[in-house]
N, C-alpha and C. Protein backbone atom coordinates (compact mmCIF):
# COMPACT_ATOMS: atom_id res chain seq x y z
N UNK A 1 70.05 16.74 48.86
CA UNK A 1 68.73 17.18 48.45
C UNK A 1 68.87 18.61 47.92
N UNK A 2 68.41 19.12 46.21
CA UNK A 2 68.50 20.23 46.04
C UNK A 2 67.29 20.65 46.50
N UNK A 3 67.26 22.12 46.36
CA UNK A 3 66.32 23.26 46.82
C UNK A 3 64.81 22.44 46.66
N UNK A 4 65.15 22.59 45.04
CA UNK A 4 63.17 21.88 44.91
C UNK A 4 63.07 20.95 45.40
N UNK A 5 63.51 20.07 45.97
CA UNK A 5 63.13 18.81 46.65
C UNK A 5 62.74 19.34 47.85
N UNK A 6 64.01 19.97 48.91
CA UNK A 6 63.65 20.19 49.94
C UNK A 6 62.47 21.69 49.92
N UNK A 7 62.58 22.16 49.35
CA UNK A 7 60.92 22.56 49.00
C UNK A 7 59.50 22.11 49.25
N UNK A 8 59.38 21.40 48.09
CA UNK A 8 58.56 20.25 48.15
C UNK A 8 58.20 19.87 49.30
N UNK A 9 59.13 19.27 49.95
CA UNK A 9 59.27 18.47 51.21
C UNK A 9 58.71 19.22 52.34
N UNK A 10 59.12 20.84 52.52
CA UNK A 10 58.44 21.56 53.48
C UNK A 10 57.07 21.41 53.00
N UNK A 11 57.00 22.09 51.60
CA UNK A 11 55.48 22.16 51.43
C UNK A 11 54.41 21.35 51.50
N UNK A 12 54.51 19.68 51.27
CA UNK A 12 54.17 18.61 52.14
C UNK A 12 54.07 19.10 53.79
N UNK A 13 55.29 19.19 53.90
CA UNK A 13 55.06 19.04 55.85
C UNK A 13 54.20 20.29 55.89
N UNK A 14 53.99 21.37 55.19
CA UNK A 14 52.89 22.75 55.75
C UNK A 14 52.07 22.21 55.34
N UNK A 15 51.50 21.46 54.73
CA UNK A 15 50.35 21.31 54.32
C UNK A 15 49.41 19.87 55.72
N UNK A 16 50.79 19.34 55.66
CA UNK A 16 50.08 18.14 56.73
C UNK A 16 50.20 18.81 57.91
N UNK A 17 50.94 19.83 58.44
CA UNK A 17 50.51 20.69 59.40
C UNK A 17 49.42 21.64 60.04
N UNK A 18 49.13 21.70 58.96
CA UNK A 18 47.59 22.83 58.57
C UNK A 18 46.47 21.45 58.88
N UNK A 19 46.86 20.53 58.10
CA UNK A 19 45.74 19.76 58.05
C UNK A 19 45.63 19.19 59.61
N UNK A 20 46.44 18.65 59.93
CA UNK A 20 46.63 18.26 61.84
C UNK A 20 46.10 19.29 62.74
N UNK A 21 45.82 20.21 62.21
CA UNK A 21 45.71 21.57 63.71
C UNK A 21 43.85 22.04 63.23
N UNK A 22 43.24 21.17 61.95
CA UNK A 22 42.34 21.42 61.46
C UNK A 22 42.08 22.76 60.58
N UNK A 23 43.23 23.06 59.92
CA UNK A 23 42.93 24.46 59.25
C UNK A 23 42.77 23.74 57.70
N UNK A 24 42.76 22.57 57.29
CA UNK A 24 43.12 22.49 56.05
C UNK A 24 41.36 22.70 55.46
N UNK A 25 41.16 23.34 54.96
CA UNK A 25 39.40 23.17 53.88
C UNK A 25 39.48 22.58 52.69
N UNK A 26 38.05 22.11 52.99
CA UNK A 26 38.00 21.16 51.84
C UNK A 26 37.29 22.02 50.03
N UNK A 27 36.65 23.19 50.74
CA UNK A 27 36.08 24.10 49.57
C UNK A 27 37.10 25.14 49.48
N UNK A 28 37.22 25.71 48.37
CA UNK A 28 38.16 26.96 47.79
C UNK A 28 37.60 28.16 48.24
N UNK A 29 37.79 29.16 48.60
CA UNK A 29 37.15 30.65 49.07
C UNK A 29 36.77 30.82 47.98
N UNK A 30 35.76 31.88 47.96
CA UNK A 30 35.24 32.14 46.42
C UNK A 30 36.28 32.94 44.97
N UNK A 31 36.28 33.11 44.14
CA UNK A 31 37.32 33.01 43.03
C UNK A 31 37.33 35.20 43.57
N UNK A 32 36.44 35.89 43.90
CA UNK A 32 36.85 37.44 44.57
C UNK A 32 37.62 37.23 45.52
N UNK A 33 38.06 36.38 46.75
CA UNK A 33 38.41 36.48 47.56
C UNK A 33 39.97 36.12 47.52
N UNK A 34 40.01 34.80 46.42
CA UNK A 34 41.60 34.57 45.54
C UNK A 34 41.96 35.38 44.91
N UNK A 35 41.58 36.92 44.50
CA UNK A 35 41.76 37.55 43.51
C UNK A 35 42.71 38.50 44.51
N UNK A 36 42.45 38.55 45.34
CA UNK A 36 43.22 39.76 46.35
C UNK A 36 44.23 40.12 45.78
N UNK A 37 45.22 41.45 45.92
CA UNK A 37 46.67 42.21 45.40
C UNK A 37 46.85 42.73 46.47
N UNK A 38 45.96 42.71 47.59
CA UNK A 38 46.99 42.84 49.14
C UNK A 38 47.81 41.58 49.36
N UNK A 39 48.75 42.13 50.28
CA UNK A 39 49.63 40.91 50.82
C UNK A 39 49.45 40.16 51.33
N UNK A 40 49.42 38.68 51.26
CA UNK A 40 48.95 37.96 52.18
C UNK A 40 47.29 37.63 51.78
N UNK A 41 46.89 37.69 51.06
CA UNK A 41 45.44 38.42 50.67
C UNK A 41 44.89 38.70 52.10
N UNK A 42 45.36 39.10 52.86
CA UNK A 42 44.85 39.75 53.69
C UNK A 42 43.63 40.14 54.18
N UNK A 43 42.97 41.04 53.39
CA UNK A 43 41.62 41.48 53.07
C UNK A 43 40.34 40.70 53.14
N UNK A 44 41.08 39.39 52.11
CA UNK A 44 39.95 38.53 51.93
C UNK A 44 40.11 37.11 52.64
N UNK A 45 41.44 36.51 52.68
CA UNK A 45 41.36 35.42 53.39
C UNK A 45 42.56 35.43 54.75
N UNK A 46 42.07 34.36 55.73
CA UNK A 46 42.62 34.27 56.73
C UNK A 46 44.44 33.63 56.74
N UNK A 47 45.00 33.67 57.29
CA UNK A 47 46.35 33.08 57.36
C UNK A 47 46.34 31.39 56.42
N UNK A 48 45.34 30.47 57.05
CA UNK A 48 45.79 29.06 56.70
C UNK A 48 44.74 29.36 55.46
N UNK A 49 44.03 29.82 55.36
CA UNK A 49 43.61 30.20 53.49
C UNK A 49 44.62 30.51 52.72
N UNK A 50 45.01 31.45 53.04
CA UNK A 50 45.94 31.86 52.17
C UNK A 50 47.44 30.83 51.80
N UNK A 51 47.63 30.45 53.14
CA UNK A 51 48.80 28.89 53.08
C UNK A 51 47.82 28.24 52.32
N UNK A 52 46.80 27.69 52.19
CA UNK A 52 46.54 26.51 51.58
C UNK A 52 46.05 26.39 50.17
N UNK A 53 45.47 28.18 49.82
CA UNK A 53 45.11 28.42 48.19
C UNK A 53 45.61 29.00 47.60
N UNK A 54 46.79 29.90 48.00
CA UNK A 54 47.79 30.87 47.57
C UNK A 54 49.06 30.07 47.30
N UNK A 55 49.59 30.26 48.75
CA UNK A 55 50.87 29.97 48.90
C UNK A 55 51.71 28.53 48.26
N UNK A 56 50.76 27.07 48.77
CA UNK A 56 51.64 26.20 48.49
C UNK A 56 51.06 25.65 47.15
N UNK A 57 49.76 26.06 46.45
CA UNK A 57 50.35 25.65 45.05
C UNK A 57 50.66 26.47 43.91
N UNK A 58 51.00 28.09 44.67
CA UNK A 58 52.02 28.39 43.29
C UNK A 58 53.44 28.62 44.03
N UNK A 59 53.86 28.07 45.08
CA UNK A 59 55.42 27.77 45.57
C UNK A 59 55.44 26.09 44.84
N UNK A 60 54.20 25.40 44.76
CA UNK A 60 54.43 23.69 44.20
C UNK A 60 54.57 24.07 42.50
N UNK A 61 53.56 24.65 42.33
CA UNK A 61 53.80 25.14 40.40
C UNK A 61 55.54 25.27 40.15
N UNK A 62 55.88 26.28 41.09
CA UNK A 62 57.40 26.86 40.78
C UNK A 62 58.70 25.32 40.75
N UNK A 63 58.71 24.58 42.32
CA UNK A 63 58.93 23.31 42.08
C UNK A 63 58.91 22.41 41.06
N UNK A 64 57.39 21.84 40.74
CA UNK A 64 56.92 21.02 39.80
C UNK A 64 57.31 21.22 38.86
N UNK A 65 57.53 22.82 38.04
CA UNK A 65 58.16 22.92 36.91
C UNK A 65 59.80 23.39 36.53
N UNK A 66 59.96 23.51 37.70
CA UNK A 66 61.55 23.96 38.02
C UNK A 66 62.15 24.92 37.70
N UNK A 67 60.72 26.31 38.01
CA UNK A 67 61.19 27.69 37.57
C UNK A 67 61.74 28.27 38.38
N UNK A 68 62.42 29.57 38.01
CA UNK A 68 63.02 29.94 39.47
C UNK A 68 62.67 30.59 40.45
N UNK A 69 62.86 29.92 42.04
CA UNK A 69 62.43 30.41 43.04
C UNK A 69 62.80 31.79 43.32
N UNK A 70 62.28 32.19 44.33
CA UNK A 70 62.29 33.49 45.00
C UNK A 70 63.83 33.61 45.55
N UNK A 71 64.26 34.35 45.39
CA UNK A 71 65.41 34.87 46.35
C UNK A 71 65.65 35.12 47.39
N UNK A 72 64.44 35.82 48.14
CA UNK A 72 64.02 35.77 49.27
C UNK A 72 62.57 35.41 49.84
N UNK A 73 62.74 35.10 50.90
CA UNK A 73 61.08 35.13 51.40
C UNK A 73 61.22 35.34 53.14
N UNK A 74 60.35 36.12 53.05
CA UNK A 74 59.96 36.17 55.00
C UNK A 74 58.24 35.88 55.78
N UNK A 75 58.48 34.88 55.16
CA UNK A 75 56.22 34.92 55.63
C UNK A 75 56.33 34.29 57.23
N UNK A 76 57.22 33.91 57.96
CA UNK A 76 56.90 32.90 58.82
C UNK A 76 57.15 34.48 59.81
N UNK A 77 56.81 35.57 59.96
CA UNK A 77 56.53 36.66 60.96
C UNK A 77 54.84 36.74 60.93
N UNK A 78 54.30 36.63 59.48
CA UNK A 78 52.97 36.90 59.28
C UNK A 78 52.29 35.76 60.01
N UNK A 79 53.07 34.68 59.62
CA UNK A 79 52.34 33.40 60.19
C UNK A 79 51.94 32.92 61.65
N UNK A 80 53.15 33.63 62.68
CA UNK A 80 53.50 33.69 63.89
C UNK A 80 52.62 34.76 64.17
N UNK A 81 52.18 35.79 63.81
CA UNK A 81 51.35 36.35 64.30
C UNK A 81 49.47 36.52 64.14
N UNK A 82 49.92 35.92 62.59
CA UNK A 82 48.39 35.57 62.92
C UNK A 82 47.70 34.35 62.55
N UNK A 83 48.93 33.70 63.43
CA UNK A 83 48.05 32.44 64.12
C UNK A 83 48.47 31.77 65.93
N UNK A 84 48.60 33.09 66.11
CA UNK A 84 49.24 33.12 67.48
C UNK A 84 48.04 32.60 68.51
N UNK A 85 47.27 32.64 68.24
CA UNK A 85 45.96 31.80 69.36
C UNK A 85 45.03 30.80 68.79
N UNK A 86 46.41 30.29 67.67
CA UNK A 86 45.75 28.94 67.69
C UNK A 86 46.85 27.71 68.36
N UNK A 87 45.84 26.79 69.06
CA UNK A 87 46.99 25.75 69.86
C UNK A 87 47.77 25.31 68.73
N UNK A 88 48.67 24.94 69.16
CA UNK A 88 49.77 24.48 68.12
C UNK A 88 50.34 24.81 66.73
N UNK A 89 49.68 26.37 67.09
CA UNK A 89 50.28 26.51 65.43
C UNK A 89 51.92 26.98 65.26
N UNK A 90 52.68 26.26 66.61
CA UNK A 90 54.09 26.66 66.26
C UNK A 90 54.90 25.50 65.11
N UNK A 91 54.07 24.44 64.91
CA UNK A 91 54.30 23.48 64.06
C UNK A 91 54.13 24.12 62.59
N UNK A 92 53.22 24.95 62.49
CA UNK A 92 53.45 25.72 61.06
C UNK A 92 54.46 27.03 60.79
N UNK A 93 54.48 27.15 61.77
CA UNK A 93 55.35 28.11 62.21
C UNK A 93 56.89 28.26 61.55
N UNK A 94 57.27 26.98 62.20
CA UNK A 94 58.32 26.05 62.38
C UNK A 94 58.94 25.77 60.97
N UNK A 95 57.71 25.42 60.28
CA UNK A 95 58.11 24.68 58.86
C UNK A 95 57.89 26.37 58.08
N UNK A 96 57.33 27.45 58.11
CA UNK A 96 57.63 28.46 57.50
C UNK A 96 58.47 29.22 57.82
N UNK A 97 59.45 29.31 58.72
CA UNK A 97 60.74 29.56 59.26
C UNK A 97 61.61 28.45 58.65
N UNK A 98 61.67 27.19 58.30
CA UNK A 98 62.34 26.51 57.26
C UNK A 98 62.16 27.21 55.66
N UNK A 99 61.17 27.12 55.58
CA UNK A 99 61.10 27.94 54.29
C UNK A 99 61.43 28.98 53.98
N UNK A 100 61.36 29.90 55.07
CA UNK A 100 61.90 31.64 54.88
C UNK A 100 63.75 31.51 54.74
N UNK A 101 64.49 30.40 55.83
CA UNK A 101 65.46 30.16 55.81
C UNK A 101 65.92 29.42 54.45
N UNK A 102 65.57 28.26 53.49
CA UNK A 102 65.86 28.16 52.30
C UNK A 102 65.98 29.29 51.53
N UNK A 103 65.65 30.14 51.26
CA UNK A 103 65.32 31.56 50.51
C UNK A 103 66.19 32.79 51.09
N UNK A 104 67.08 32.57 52.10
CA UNK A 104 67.75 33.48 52.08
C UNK A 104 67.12 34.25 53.29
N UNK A 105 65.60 33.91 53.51
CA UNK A 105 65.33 34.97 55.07
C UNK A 105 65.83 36.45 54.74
């Protein structure tokens, strides 16, 4: 399995992870709140916002079109911490520590 596949494949499993623990939404935050240039958009949306309108479809764009990935990535510290009091969110956890590890961590 190259990279973009197993990519993909996490980004599936974060996404059905989010959706299992009930973080997945069905409405978009408003188009100010996607606009963020803090990290993480931080500011404006919460951890599984940002996984679910940020993160996995322009990590799926990059895939889907087979541009080149990041060199590195480290999000699964942000993730671990702020989603540390939600039950089970070591399952997202888990799969963004796979992902940070594809990328070099």
């Amino acid at each position: 399995m190259d990279t973009y596949q197993q990519c993909q494949r996490d980004l599936t499993e974060l996404a059905a992870a989010l959706s299992s623990l009930g973080l997945w939404e069905s409405s978009p935050p408003s188009s100010e709140a996607l606009s963020s240039t803090e990290p993480f958009a931080i500011d404006t949306l919460s951890c599984s916002q940002w996984l679910q309108w940020i993160f996995i479809p322009r990590m799926g764009m990059l895939v889907e079109n087979r541009l080149p990935l990041p060199s590195a990535m480290a999000i699964s510290p942000y993730v671990e911490e702020a989603l540390q009091g939600i039950d089970g969110h070591q399952a997202i956890v888990a799969v963004t520590r796979n992902i940070d590890r594809l990328f070099g961590e």
